[in-house]
N, C-alpha and C. Protein backbone atom coordinates (compact mmCIF):
# COMPACT_ATOMS: atom_id res chain seq x y z
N UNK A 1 55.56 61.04 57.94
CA UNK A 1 55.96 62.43 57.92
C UNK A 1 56.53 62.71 56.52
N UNK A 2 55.89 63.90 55.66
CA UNK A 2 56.52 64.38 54.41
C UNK A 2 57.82 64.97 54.43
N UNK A 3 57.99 65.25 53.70
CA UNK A 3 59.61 65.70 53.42
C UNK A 3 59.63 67.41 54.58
N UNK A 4 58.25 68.17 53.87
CA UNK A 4 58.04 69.44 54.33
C UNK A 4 58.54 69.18 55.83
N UNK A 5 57.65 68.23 56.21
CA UNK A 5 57.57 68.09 57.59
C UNK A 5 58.42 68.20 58.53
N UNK A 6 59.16 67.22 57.82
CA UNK A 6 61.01 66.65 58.45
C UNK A 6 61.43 67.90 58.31
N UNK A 7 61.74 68.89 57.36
CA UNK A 7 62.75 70.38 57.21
C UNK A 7 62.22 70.68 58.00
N UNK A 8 60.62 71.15 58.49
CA UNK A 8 60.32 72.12 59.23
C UNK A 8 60.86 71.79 60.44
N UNK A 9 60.76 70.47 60.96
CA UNK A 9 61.36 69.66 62.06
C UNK A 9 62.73 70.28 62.29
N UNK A 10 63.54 69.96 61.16
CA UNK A 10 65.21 70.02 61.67
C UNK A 10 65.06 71.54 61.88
N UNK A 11 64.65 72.16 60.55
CA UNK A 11 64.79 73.72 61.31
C UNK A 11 64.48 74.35 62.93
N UNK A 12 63.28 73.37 63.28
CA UNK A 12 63.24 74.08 64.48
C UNK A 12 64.18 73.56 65.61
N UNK A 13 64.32 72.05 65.87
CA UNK A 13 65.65 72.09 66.14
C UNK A 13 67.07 72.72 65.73
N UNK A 14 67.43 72.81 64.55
CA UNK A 14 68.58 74.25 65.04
C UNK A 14 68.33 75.24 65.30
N UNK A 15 67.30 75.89 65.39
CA UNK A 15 66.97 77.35 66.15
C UNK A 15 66.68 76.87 67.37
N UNK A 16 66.93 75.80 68.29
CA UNK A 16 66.66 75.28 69.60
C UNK A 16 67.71 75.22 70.07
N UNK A 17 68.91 74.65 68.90
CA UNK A 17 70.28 74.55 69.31
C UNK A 17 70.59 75.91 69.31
N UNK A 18 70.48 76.68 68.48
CA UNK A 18 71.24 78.13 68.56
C UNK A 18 71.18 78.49 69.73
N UNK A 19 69.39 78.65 70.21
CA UNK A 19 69.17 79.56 71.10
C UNK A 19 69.59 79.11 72.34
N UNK A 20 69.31 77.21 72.90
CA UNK A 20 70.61 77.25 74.05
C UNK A 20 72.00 77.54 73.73
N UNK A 21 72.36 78.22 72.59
CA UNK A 21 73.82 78.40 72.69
C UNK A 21 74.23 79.80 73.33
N UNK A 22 73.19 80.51 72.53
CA UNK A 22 72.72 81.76 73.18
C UNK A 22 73.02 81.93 74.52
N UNK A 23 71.80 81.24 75.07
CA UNK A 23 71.18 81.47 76.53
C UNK A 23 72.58 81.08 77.56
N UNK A 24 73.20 79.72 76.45
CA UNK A 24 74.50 79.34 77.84
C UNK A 24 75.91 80.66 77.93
N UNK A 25 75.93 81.13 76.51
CA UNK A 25 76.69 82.51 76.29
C UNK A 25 76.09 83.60 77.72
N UNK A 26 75.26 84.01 77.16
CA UNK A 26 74.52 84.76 78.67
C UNK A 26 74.17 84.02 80.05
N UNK A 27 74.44 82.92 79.96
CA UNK A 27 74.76 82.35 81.49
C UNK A 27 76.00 82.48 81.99
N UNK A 28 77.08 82.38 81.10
CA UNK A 28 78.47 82.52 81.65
C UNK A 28 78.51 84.11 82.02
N UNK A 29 78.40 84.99 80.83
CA UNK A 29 78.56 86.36 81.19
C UNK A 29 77.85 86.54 82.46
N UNK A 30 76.84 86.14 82.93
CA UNK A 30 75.85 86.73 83.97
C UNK A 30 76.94 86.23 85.16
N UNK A 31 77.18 84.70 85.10
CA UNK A 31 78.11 84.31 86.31
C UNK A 31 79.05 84.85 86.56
N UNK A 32 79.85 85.33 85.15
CA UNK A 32 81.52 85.86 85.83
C UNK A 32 80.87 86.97 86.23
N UNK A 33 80.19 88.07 85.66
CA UNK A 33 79.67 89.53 86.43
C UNK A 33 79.29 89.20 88.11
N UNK A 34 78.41 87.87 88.20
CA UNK A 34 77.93 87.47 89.60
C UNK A 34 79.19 87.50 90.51
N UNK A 35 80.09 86.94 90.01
CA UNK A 35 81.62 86.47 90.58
C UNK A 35 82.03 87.77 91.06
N UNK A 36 82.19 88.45 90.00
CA UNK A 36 83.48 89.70 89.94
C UNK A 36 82.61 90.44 91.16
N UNK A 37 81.12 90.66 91.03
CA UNK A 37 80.77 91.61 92.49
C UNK A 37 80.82 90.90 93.42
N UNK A 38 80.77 89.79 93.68
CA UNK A 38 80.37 88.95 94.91
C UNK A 38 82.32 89.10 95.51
N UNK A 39 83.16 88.17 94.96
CA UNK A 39 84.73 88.67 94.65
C UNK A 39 84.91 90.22 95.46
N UNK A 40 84.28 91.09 94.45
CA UNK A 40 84.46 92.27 95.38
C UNK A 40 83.90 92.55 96.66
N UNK A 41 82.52 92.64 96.83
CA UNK A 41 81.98 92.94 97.96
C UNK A 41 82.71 92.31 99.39
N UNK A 42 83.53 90.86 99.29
CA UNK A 42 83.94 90.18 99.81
C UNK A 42 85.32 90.98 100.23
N UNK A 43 85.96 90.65 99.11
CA UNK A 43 87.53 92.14 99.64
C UNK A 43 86.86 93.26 100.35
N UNK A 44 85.93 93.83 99.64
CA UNK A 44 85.99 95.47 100.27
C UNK A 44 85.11 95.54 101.90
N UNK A 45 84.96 94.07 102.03
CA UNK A 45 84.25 93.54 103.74
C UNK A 45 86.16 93.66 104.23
N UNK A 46 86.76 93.18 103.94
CA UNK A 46 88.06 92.89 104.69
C UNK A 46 88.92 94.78 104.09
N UNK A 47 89.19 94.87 102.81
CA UNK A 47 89.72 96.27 102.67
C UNK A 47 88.54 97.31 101.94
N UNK A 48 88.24 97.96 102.60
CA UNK A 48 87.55 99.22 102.06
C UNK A 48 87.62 99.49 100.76
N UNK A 49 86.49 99.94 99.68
CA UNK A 49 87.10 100.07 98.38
C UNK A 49 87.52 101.15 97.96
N UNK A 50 87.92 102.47 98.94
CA UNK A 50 88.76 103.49 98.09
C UNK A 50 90.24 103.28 98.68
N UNK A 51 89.63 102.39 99.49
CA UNK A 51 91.63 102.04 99.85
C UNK A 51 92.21 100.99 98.85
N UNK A 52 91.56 99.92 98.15
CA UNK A 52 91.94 98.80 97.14
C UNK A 52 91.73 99.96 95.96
N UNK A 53 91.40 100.33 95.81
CA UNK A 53 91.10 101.00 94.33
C UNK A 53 92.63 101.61 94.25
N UNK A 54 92.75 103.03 95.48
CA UNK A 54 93.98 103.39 95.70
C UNK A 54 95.02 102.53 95.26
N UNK A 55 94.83 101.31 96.01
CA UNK A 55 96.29 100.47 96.02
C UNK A 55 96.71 100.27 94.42
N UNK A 56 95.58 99.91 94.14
CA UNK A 56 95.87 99.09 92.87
C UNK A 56 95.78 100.31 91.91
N UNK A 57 95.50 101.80 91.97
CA UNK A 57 95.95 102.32 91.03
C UNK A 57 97.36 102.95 91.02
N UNK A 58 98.29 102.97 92.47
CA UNK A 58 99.29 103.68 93.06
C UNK A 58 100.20 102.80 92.25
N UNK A 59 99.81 101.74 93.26
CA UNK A 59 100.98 100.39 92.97
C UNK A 59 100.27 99.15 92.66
N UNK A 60 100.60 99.13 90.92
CA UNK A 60 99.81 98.05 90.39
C UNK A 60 101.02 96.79 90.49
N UNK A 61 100.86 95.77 90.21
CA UNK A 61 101.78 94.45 90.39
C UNK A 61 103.08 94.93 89.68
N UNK A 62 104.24 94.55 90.10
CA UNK A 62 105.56 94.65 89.53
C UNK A 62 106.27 95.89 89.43
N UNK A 63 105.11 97.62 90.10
CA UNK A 63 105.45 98.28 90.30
C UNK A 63 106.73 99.15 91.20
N UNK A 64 107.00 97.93 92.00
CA UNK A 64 108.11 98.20 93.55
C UNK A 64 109.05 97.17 93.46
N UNK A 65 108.92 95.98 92.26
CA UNK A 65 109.88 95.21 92.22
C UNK A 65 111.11 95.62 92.69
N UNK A 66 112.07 96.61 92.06
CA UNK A 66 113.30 97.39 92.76
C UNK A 66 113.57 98.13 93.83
N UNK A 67 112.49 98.03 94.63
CA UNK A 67 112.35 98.53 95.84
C UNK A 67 113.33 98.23 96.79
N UNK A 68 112.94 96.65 97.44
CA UNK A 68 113.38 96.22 98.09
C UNK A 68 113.28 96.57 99.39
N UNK A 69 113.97 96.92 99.95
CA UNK A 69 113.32 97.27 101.38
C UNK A 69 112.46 98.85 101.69
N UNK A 70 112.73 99.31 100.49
CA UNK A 70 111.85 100.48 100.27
C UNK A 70 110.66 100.77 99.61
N UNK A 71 109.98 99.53 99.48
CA UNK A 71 108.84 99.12 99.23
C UNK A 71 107.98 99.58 99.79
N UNK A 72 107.04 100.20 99.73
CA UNK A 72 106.03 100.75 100.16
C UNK A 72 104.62 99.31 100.59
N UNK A 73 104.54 99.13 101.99
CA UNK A 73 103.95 98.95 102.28
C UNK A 73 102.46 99.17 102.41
N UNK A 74 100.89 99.13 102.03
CA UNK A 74 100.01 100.37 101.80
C UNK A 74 99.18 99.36 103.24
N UNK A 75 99.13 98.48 102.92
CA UNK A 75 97.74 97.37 103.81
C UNK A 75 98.16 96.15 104.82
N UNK A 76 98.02 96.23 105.64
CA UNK A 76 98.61 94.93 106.92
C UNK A 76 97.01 94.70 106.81
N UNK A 77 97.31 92.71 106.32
CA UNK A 77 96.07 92.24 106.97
C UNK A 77 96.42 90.90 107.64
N UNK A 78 95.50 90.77 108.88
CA UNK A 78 95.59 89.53 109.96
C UNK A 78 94.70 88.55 110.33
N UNK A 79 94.86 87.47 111.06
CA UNK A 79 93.85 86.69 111.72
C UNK A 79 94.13 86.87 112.88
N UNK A 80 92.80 87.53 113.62
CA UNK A 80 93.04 87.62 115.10
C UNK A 80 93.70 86.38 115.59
N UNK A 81 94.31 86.63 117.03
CA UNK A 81 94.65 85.68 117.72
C UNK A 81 95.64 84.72 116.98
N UNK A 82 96.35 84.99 115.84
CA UNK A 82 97.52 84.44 115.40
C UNK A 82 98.11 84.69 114.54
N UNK A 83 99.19 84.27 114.56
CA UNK A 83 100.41 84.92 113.95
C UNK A 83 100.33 84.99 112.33
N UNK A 84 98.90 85.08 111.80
CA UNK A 84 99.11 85.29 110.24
C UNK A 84 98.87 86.45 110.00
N UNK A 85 99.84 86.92 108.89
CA UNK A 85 99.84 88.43 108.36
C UNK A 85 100.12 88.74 107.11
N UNK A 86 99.69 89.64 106.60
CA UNK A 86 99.83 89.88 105.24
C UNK A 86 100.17 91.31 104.87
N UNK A 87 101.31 91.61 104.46
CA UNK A 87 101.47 92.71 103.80
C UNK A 87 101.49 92.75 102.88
N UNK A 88 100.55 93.94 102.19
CA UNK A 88 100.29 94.52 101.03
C UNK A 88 101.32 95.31 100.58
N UNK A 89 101.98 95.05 98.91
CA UNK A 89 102.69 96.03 98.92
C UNK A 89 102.11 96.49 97.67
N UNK A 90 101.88 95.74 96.65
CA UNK A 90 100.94 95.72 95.18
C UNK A 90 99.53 94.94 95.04
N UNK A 91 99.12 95.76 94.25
CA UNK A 91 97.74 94.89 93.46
C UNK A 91 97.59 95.19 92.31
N UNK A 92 96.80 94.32 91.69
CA UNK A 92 95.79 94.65 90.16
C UNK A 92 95.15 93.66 90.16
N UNK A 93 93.64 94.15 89.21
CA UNK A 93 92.59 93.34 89.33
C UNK A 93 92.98 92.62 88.17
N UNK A 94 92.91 91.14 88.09
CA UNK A 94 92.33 90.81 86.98
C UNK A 94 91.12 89.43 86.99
N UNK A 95 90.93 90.24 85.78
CA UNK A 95 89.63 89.49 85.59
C UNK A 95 88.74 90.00 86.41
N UNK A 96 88.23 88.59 87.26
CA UNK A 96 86.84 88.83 87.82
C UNK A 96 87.83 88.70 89.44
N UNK A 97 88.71 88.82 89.90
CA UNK A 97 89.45 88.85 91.01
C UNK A 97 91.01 89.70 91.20
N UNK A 98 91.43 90.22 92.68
CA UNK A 98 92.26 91.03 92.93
C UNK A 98 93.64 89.86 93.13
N UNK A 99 94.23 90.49 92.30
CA UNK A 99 95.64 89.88 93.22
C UNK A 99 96.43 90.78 93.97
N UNK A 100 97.10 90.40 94.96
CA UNK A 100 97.85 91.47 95.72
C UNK A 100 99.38 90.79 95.72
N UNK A 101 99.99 91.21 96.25
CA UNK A 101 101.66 91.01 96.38
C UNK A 101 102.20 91.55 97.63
N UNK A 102 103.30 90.81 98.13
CA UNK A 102 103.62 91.22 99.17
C UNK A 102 104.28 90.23 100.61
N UNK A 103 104.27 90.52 101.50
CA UNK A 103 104.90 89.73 102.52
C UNK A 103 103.90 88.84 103.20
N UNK A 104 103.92 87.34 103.22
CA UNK A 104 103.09 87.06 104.09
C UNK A 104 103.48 85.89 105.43
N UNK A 105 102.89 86.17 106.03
CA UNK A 105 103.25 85.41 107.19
C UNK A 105 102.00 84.42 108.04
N UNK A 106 102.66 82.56 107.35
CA UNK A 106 101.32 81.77 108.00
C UNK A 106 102.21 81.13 108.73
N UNK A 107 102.62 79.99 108.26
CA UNK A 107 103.79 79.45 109.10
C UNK A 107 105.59 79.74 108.87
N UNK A 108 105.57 80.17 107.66
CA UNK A 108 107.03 81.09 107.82
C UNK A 108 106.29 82.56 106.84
N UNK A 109 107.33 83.16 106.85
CA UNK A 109 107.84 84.51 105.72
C UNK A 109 108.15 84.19 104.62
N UNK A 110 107.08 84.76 103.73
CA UNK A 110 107.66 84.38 102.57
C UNK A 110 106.90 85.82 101.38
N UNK A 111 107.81 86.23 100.68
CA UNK A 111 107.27 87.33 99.61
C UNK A 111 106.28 86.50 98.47
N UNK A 112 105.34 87.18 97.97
CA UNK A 112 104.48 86.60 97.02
C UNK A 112 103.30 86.73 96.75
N UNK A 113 102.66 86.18 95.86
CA UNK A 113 101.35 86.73 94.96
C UNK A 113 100.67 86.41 96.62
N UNK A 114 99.07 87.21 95.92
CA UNK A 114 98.37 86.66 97.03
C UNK A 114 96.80 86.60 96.48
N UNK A 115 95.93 86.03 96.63
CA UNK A 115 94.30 85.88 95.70
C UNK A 115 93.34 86.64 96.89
N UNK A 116 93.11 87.47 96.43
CA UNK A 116 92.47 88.51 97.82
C UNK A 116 90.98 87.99 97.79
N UNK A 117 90.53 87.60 97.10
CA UNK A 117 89.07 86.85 96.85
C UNK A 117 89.29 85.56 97.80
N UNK A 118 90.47 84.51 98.14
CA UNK A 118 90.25 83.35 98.29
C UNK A 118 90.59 84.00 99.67
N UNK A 119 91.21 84.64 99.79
CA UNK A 119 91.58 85.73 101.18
C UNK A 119 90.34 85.88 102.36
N UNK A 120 89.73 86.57 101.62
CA UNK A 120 88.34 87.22 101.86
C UNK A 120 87.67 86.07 101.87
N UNK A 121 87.11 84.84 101.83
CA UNK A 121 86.44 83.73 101.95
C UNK A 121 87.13 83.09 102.72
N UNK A 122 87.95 83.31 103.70
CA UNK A 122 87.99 82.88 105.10
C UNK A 122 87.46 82.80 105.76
N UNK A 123 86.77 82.18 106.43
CA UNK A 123 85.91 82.35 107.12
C UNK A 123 86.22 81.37 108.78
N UNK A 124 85.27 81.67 109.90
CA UNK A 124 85.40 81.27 111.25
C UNK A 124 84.21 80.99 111.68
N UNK A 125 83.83 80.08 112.40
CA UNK A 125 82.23 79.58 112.66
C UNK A 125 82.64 80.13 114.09
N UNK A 126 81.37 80.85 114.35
CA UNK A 126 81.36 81.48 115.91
C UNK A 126 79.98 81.64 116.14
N UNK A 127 79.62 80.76 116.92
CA UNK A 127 78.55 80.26 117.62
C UNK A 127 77.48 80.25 116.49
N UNK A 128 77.79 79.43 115.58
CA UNK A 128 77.03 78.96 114.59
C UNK A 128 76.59 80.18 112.83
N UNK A 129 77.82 80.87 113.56
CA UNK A 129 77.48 81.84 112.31
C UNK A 129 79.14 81.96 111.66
N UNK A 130 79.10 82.03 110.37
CA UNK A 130 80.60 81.75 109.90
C UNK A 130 81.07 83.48 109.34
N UNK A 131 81.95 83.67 109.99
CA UNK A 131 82.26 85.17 110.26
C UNK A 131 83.43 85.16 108.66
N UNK A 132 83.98 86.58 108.77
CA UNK A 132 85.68 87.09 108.31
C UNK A 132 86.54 86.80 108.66
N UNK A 133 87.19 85.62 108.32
CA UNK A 133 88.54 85.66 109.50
C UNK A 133 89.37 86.64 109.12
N UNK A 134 89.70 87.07 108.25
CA UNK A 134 91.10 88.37 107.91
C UNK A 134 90.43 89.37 108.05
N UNK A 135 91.45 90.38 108.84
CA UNK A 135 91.35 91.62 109.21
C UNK A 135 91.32 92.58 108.80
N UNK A 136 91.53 93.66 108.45
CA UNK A 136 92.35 94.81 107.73
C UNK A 136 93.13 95.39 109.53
N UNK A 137 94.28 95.28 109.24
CA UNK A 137 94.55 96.03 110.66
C UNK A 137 94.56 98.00 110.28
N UNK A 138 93.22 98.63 111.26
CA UNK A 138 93.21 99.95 111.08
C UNK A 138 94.47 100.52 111.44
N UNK A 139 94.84 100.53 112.49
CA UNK A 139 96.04 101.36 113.16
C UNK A 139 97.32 101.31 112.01
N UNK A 140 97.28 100.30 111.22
CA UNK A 140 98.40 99.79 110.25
C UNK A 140 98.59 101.76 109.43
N UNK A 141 99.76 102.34 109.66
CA UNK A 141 99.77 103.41 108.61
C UNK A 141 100.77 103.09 107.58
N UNK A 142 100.62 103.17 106.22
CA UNK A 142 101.93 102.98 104.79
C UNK A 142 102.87 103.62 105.16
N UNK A 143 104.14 102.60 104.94
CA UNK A 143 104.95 103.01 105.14
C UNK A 143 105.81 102.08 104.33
N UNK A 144 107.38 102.14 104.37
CA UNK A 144 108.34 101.59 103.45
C UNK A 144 108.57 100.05 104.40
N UNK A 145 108.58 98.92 103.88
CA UNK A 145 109.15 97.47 104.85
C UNK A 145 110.12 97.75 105.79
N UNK A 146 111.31 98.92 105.44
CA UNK A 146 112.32 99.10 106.76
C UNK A 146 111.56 99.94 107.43
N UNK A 147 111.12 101.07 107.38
CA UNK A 147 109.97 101.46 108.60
C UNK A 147 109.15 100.40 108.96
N UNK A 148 108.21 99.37 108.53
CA UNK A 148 107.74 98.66 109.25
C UNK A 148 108.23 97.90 110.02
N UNK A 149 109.73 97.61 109.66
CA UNK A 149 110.07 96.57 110.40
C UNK A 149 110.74 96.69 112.00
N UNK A 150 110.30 98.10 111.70
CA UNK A 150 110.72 98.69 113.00
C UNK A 150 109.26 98.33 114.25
N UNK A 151 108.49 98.27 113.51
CA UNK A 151 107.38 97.72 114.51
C UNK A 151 106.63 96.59 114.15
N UNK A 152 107.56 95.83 113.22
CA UNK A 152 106.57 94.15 112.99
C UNK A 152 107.63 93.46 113.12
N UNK A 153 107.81 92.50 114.04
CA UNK A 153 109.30 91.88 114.01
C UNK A 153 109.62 90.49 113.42
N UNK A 154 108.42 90.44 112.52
CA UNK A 154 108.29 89.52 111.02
C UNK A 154 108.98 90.10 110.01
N UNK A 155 108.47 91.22 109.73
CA UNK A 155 109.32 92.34 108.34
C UNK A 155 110.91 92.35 108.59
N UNK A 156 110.98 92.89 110.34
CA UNK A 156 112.04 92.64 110.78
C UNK A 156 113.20 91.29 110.80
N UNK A 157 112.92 90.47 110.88
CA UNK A 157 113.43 89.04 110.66
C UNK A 157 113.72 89.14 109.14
N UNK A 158 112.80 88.79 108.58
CA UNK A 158 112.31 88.72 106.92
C UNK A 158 113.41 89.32 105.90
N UNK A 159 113.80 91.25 106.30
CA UNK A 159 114.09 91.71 105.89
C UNK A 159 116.01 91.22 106.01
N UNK A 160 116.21 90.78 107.41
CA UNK A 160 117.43 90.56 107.70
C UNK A 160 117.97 89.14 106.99
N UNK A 161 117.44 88.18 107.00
CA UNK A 161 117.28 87.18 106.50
C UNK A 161 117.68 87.48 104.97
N UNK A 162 116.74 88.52 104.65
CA UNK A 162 116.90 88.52 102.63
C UNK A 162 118.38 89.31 102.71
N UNK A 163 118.95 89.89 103.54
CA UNK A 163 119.91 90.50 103.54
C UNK A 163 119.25 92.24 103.29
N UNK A 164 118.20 92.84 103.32
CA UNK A 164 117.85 93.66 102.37
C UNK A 164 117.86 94.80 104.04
N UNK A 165 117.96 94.65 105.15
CA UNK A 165 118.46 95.76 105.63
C UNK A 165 119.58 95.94 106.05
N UNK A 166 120.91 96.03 105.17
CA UNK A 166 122.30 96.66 104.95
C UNK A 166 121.81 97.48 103.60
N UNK A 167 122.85 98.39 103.62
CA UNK A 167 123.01 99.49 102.27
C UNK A 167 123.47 98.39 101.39
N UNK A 168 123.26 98.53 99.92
CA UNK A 168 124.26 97.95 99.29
C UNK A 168 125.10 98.08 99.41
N UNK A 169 126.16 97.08 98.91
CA UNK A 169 128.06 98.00 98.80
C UNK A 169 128.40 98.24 97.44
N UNK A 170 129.44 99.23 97.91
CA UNK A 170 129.99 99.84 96.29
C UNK A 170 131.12 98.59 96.03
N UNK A 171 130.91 98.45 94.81
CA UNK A 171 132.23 97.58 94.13
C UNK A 171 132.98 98.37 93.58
């Protein structure tokens, strides 16, 4: 092989390297886009998407921090037939997934982030087909955590526990 030969050689190997560099650039973009709808379609099976859109433009994360028991509640979600629950009180998307915030209840009460994508990929095998396990509960209407806790007696507990249904006191 002449000299010509060999350049023409390496050249076309680095335009081989470029172009898988290329192609793996537009493989990632294509996947996270794959993600971010699949991600969604998945939430908006469990919450509707003008109700998440709502949420997350009302009350984006860290919005109700000072709330406290006047937190606006927007979304109760459940697993039939047991005691897990989730209240929504915030969201914002990021990235290619939703986070939400809020009260949840698996085996205790506890306030905190929540991954509404890993949410939504719950799933339940029922008679060979693997269903939604989380709910959106419809009847659920927004309301503040001390109104709810008037009819969830998780919020109720929860709230007494944090101390957060007494008034403050004046010093």
């Amino acid at each position: 092989m002449d000299t010509n030969e060999a350049n023409e050689a390496r050249k076309a190997l680095n335009e081989a390297k470029e172009q898988r560099e290329i192609l793996a650039t537009y493989q990632k973009d294509l996947d996270r886009r794959v993600e971010t709808a699949v991600n969604r379609h998945l939430i908006t099976q469990m919450i509707p998407a003008n109700i998440l859109d709502e949420l997350c433009a009302i009350y984006p994360l860290y919005s109700q921090e000072r709330e406290r028991a006047n937190t606006i509640v927007s979304v109760k979600l459940f697993v039939p037939r047991t005691a897990c629950a989730w209240y929504l009180t915030e969201c914002s998307r990021e990235g290619n997934s939703y986070t939400g915030f809020g009260l949840a209840h698996i085996s205790e009460t506890e306030l905190g982030y929540i991954d509404l994508a890993e949410l939504a990929r719950l799933g339940v095998n029922v008679g060979g087909k693997v269903i939604q396990a989380v709910h959106r509960d419809k009847n659920f209407t927004p309301c503040t955590l001390s109104e709810a806790a008037k009819t969830e007696p998780l919020i109720s507990e929860w709230l007494k526990f944090m101390g957060w249904n007494e008034p403050p006191r004046l010093q």
